[in-house]
C-alpha atoms as a PDB file:
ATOM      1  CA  UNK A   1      25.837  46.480 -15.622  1.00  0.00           C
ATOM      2  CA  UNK A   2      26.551  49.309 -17.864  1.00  0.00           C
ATOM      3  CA  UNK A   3      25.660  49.428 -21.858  1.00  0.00           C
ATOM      4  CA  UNK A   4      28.953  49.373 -22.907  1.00  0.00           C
ATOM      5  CA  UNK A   5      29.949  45.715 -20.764  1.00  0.00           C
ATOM      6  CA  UNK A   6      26.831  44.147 -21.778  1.00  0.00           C
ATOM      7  CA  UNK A   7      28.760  45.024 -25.556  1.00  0.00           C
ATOM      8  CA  UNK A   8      31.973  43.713 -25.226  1.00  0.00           C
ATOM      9  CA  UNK A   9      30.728  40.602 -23.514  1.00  0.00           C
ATOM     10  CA  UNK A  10      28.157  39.792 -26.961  1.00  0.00           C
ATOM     11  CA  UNK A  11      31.390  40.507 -28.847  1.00  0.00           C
ATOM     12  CA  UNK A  12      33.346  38.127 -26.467  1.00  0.00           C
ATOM     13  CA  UNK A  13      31.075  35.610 -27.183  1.00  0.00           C
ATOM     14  CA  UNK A  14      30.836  36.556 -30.771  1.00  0.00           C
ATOM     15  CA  UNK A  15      34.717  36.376 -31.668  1.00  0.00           C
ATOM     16  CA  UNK A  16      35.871  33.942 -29.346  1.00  0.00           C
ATOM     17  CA  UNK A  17      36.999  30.735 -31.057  1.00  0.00           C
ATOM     18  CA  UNK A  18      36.683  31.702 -34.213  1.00  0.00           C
ATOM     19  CA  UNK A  19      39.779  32.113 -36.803  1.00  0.00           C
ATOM     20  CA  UNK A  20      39.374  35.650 -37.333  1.00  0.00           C
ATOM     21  CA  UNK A  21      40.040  36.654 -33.920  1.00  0.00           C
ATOM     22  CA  UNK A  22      43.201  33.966 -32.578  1.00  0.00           C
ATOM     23  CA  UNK A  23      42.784  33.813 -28.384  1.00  0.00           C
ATOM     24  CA  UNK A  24      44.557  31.391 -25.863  1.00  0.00           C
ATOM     25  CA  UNK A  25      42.807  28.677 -25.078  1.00  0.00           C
ATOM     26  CA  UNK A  26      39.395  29.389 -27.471  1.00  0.00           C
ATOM     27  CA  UNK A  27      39.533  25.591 -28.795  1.00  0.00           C
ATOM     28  CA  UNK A  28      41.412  26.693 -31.871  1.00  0.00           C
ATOM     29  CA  UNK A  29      44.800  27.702 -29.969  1.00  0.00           C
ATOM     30  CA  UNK A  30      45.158  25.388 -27.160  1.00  0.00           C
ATOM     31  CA  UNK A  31      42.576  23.585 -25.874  1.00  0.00           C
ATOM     32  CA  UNK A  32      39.406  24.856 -23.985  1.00  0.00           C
ATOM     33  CA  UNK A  33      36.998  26.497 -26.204  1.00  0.00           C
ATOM     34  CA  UNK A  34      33.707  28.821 -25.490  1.00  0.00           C
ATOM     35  CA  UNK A  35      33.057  29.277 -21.531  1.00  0.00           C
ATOM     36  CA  UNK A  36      36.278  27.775 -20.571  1.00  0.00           C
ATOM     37  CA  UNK A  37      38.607  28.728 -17.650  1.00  0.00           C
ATOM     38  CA  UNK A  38      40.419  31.893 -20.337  1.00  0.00           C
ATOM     39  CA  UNK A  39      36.839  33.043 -21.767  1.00  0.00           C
ATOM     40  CA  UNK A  40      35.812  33.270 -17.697  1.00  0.00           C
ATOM     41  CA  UNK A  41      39.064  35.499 -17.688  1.00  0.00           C
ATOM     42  CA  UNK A  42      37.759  37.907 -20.368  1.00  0.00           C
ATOM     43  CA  UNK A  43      34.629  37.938 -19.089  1.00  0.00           C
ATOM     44  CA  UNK A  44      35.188  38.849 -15.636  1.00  0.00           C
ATOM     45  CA  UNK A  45      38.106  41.424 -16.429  1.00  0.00           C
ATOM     46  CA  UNK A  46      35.274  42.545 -18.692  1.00  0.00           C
ATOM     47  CA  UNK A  47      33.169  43.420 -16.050  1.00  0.00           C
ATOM     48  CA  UNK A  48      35.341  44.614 -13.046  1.00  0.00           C
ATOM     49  CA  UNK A  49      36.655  47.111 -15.539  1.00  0.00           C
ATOM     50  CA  UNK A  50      33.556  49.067 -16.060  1.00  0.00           C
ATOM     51  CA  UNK A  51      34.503  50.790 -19.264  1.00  0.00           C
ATOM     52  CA  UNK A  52      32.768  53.348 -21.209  1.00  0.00           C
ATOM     53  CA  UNK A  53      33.485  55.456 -24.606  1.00  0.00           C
ATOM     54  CA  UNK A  54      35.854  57.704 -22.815  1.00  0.00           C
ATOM     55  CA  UNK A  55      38.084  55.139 -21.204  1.00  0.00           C
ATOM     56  CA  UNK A  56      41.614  54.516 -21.826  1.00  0.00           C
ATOM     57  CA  UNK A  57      42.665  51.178 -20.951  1.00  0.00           C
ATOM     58  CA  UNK A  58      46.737  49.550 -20.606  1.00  0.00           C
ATOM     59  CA  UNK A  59      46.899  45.687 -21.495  1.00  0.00           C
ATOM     60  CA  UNK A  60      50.109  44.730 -19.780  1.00  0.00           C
ATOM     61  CA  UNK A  61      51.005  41.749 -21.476  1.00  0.00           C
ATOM     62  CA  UNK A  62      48.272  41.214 -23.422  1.00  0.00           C
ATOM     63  CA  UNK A  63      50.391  39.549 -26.963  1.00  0.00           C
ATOM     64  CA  UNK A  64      50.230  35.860 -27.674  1.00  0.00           C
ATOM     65  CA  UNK A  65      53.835  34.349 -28.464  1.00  0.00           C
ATOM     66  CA  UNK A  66      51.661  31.838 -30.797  1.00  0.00           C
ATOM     67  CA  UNK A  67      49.438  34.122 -32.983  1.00  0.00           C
ATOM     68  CA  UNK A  68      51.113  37.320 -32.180  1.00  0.00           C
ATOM     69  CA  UNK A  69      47.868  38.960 -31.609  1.00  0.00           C
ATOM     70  CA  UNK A  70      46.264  40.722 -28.872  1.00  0.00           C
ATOM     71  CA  UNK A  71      42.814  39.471 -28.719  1.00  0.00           C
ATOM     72  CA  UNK A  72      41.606  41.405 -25.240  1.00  0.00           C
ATOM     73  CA  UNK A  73      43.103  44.787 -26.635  1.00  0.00           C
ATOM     74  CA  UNK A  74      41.210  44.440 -29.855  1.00  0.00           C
ATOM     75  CA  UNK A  75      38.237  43.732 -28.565  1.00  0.00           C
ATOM     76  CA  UNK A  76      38.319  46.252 -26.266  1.00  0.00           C
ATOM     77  CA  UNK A  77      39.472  49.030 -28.975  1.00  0.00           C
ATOM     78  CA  UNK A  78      35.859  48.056 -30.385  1.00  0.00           C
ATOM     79  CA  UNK A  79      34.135  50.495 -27.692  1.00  0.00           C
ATOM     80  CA  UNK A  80      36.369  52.306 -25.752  1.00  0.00           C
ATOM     81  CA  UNK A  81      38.705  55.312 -26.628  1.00  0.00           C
ATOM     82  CA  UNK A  82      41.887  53.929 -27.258  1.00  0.00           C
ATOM     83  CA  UNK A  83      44.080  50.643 -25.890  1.00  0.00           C
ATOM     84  CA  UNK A  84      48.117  50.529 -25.086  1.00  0.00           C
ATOM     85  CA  UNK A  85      48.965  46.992 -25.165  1.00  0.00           C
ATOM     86  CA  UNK A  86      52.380  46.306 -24.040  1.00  0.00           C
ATOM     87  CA  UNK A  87      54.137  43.224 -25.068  1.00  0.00           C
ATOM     88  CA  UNK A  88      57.028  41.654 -26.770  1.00  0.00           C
ATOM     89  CA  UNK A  89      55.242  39.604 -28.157  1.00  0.00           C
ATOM     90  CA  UNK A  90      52.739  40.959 -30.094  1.00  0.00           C
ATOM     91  CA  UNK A  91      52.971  41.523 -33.452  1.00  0.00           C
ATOM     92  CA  UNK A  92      51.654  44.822 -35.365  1.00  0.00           C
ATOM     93  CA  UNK A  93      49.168  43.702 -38.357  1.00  0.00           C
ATOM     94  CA  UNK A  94      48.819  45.249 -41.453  1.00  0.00           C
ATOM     95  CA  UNK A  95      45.163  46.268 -40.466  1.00  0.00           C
ATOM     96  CA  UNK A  96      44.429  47.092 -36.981  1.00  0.00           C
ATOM     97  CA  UNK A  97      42.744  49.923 -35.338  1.00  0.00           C
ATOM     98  CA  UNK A  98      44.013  52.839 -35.137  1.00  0.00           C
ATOM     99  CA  UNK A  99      42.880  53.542 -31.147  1.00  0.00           C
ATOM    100  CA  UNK A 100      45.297  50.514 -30.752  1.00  0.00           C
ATOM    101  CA  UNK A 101      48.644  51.547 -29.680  1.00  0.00           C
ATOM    102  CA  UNK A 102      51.298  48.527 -29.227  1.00  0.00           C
ATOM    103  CA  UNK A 103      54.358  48.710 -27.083  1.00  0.00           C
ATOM    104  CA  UNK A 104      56.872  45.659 -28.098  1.00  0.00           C
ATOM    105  CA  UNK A 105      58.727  45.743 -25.010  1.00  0.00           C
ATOM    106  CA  UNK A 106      58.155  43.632 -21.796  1.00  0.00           C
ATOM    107  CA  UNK A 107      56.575  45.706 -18.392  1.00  0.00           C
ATOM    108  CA  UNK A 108      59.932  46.314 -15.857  1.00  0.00           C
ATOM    109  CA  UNK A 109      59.149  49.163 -13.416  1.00  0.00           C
ATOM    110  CA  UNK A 110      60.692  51.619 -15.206  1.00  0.00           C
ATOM    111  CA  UNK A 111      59.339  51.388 -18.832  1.00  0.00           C
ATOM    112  CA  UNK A 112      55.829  50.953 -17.172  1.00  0.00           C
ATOM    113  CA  UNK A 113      56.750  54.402 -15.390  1.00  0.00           C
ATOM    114  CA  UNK A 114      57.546  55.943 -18.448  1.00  0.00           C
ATOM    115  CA  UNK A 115      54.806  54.548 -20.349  1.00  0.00           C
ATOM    116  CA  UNK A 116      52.058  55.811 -17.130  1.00  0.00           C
ATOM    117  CA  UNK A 117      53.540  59.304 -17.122  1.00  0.00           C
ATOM    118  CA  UNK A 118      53.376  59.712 -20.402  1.00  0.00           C
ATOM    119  CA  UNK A 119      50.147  59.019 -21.183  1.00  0.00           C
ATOM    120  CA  UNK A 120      48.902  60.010 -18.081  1.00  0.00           C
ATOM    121  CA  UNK A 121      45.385  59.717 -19.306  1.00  0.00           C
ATOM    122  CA  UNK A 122      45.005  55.752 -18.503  1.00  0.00           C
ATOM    123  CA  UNK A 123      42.208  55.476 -16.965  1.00  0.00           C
ATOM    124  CA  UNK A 124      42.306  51.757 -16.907  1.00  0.00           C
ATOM    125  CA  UNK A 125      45.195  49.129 -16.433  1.00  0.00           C
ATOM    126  CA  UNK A 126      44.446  45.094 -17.134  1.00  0.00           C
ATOM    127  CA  UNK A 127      46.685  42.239 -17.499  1.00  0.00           C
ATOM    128  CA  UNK A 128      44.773  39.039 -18.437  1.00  0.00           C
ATOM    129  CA  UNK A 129      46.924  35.875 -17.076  1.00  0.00           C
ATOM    130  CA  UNK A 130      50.338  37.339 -17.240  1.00  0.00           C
ATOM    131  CA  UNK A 131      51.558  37.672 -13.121  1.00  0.00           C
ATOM    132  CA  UNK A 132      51.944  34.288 -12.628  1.00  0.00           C
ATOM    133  CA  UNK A 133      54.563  34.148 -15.438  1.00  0.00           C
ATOM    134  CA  UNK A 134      56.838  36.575 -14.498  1.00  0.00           C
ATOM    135  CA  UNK A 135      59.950  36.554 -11.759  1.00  0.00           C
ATOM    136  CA  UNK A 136      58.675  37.618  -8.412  1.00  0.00           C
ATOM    137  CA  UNK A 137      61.351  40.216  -8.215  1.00  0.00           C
ATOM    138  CA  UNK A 138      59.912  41.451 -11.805  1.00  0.00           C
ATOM    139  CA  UNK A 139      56.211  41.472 -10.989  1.00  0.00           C
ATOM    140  CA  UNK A 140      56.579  43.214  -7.682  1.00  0.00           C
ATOM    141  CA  UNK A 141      58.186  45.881  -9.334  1.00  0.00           C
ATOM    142  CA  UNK A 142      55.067  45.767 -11.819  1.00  0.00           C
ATOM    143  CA  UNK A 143      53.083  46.329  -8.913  1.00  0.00           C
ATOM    144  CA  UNK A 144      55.047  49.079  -7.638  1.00  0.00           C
ATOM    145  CA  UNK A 145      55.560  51.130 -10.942  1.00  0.00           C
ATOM    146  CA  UNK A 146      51.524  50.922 -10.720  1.00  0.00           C
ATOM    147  CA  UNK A 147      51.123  52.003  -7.558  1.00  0.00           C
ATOM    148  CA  UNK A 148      53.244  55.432  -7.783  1.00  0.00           C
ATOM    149  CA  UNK A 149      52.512  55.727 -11.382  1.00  0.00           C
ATOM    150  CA  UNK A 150      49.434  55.384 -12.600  1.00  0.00           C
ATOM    151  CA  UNK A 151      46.559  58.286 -12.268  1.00  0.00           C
ATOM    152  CA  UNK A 152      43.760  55.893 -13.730  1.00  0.00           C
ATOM    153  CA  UNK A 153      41.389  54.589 -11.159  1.00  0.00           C
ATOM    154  CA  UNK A 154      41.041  50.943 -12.068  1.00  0.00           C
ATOM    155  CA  UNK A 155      43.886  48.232 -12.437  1.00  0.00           C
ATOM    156  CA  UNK A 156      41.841  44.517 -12.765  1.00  0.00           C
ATOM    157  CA  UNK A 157      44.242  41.357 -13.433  1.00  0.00           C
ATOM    158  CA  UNK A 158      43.795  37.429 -13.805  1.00  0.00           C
ATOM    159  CA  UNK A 159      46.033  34.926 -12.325  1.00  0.00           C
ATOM    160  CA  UNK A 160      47.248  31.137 -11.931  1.00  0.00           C
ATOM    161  CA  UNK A 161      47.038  30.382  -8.382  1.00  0.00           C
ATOM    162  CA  UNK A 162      47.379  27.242  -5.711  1.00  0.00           C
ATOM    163  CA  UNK A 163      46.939  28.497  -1.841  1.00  0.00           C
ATOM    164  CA  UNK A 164      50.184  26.221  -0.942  1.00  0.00           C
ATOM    165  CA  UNK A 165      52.279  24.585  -3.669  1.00  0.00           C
ATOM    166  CA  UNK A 166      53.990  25.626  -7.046  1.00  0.00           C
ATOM    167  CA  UNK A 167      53.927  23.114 -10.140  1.00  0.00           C
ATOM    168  CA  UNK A 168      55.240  25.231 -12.488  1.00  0.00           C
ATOM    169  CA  UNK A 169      58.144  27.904 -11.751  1.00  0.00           C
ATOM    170  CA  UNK A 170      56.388  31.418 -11.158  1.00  0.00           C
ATOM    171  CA  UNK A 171      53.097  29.699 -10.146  1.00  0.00           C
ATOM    172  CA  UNK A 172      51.529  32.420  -6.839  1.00  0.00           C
ATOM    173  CA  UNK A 173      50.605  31.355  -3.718  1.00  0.00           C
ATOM    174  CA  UNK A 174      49.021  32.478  -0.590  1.00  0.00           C
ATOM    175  CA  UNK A 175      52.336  33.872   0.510  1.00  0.00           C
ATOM    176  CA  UNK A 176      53.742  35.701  -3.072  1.00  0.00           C
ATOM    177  CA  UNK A 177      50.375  36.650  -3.414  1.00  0.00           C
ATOM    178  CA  UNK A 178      50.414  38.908  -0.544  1.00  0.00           C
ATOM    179  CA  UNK A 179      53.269  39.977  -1.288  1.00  0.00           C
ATOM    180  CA  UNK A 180      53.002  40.862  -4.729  1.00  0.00           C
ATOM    181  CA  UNK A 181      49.956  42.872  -4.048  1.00  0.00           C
ATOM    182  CA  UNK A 182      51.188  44.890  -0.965  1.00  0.00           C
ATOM    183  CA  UNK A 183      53.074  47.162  -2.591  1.00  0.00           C
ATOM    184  CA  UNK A 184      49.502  48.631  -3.654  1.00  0.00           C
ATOM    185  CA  UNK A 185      49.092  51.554  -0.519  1.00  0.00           C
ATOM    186  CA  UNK A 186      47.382  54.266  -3.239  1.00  0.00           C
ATOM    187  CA  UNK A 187      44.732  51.318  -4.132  1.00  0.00           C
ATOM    188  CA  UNK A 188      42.498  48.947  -2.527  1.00  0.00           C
ATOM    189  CA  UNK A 189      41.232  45.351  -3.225  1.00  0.00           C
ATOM    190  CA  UNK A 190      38.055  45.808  -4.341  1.00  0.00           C
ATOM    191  CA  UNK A 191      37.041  42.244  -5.578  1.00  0.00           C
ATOM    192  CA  UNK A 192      38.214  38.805  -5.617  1.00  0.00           C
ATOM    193  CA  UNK A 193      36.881  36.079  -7.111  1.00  0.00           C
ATOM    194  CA  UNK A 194      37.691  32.500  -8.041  1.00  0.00           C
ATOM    195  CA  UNK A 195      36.930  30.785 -11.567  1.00  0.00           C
ATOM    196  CA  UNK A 196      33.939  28.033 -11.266  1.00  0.00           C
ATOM    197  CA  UNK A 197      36.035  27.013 -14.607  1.00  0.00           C
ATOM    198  CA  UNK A 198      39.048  24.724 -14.319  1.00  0.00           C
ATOM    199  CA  UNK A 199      41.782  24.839 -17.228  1.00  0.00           C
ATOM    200  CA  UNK A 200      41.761  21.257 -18.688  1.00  0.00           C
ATOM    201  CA  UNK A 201      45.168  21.513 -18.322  1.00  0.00           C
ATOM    202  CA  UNK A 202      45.191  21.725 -14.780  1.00  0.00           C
ATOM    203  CA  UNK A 203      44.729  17.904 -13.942  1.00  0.00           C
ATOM    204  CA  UNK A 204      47.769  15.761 -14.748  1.00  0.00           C
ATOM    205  CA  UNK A 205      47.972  11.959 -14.283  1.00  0.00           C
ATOM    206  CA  UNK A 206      51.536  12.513 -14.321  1.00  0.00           C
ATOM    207  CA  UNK A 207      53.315  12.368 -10.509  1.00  0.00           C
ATOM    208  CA  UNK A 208      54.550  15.972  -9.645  1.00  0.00           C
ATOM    209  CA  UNK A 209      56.868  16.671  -6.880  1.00  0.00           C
ATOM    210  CA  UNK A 210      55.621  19.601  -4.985  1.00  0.00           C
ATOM    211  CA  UNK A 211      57.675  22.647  -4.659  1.00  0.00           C
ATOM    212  CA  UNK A 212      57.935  24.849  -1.669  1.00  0.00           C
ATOM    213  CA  UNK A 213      59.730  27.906  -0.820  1.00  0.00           C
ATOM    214  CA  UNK A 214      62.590  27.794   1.512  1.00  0.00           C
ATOM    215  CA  UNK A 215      64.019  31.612   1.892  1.00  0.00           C
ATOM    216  CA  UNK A 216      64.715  32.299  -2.046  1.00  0.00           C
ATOM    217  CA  UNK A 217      64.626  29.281  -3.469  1.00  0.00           C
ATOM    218  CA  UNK A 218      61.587  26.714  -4.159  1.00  0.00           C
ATOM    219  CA  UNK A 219      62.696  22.459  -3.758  1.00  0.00           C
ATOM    220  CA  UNK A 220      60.842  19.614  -4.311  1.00  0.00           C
ATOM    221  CA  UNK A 221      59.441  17.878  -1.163  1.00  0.00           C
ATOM    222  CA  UNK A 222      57.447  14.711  -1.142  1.00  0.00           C
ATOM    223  CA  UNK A 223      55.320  13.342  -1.307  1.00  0.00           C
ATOM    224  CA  UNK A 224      54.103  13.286  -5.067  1.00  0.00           C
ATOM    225  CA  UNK A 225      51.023  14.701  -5.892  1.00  0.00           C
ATOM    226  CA  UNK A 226      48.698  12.712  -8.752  1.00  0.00           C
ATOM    227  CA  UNK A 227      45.858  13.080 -10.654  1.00  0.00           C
ATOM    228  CA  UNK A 228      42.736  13.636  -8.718  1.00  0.00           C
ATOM    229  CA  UNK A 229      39.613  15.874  -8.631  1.00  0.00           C
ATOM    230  CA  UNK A 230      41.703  19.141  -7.409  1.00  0.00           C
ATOM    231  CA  UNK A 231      43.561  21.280  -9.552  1.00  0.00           C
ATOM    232  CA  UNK A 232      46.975  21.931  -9.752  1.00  0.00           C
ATOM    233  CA  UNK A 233      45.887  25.397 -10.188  1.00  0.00           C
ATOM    234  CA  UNK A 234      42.972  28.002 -10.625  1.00  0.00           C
ATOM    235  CA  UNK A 235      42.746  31.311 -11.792  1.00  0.00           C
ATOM    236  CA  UNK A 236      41.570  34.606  -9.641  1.00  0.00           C
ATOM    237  CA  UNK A 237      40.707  37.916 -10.685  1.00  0.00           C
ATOM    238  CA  UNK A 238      41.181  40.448  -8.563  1.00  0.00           C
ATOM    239  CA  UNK A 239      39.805  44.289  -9.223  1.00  0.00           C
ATOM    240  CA  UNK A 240      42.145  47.358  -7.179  1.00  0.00           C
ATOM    241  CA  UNK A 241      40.651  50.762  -6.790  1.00  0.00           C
ATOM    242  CA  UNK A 242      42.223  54.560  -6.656  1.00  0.00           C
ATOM    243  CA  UNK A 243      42.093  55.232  -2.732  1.00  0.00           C
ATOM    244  CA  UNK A 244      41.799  58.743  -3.043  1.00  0.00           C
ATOM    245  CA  UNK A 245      38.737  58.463  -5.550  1.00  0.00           C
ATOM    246  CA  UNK A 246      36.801  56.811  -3.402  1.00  0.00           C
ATOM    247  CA  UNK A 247      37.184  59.656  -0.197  1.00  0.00           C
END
């Protein structure tokens, strides 16, 4: 593990729940709180990226519609050469730092193509929960604009996931996750793993229909699924290499 990650994850830990630095789920916002299912998130995008001084990292999506603030792109900023977050979202503060660049528009292919040819530096890309709240149609073309676009060498992203069923609308799957990810022919899959941390949210003594997908549309089949000692859901992170830097 290289200087600089064994850094950002003592500032993780540092800044992470308290009110100077707003996150998703850090106990304050939300629920969870220090080594819950988001801090895992940080902390493993943390260490498939691999940064160091020189690196120049893209958050896609990386705002928060409730404090306005993008907590992975500032702490990031901290030790690496500059960060492009790109939301709607966020919010530019008075005070920020100035290797921070924000983008207040949502990622479509075509804005993300603009964005990676013009600052054809990136040497990173991460997107931190964001996949699995997007269209399908939408995030493939993500995916895409990424693949043909960008002349970085690392793209690392966290996701919702359930291997068969849907409980909430863009939730991925087995299936959408293949085939949000095989647009990717100029990268690899590098790593995969699964959270050992479960999002409190994620178990529901509510009765959910289960949703499945029948050509384009998803419908509710029975039977109901209830509260129980499996989650409804479970992040991944997943780390995709350059192809051609690894000849």
């Amino acid at each position: 593990m290289s200087i600089i990650t064994q850094r950002i994850k003592m500032e993780l830990w540092k800044r992470f729940g308290t009110d100077e630095h707003p996150a998703e789920w850090d106990g304050k916002l939300y629920g969870g709180g220090m080594i819950s299912q988001r801090y895992w998130e940080y902390f493993k995008s943390i260490e498939m990226l691999d940064l160091d001084e020189t690196s120049i990292v893209l958050d896609i999506g990386g705002g928060s519609p409730i404090s306005g603030i993008g907590f992975f792109s500032s702490l990031l900023s901290k030790y690496v050469k500059k960060v492009i977050v790109m939301d709607k979202e966020i919010k530019c503060p008075e005070e920020h730092n100035t290797n921070v660049e924000i983008i207040n528009e949502d990622a479509c292919y075509e804005n993300l193509k603009d964005i990676l040819n013009t600052y054809d530096t990136i040497t990173h890309i991460s997107s931190v929960s964001v996949f699995e709240h997007i269209e399908d149609n939408n995030r493939k073309n993500i995916v895409k604009s990424i693949n043909n676009h960008f002349k970085g060498t690392t793209f690392v992203t966290t996701l919702e996931y359930n291997a068969k069923y849907c409980f909430f609308e863009y939730q991925l799957t087995s299936a959408t996750l293949s085939e949000l990810f095989k647009p990717l022919t100029n990268f690899y899959l590098s790593e995969c793993e699964a959270s050992p941390i479960w999002c409190e949210n994620a178990f529901d003594a509510e009765k959910h229909w289960k949703l499945r997908q029948f050509g384009r549309f998803k419908v509710r089949v029975k039977p109901y699924v209830t509260d129980s000692k499996v989650p409804l859901w479970y992040p991944l992170a997943l780390k995709f290499l350059k192809m051609s830097d690894q000849n």
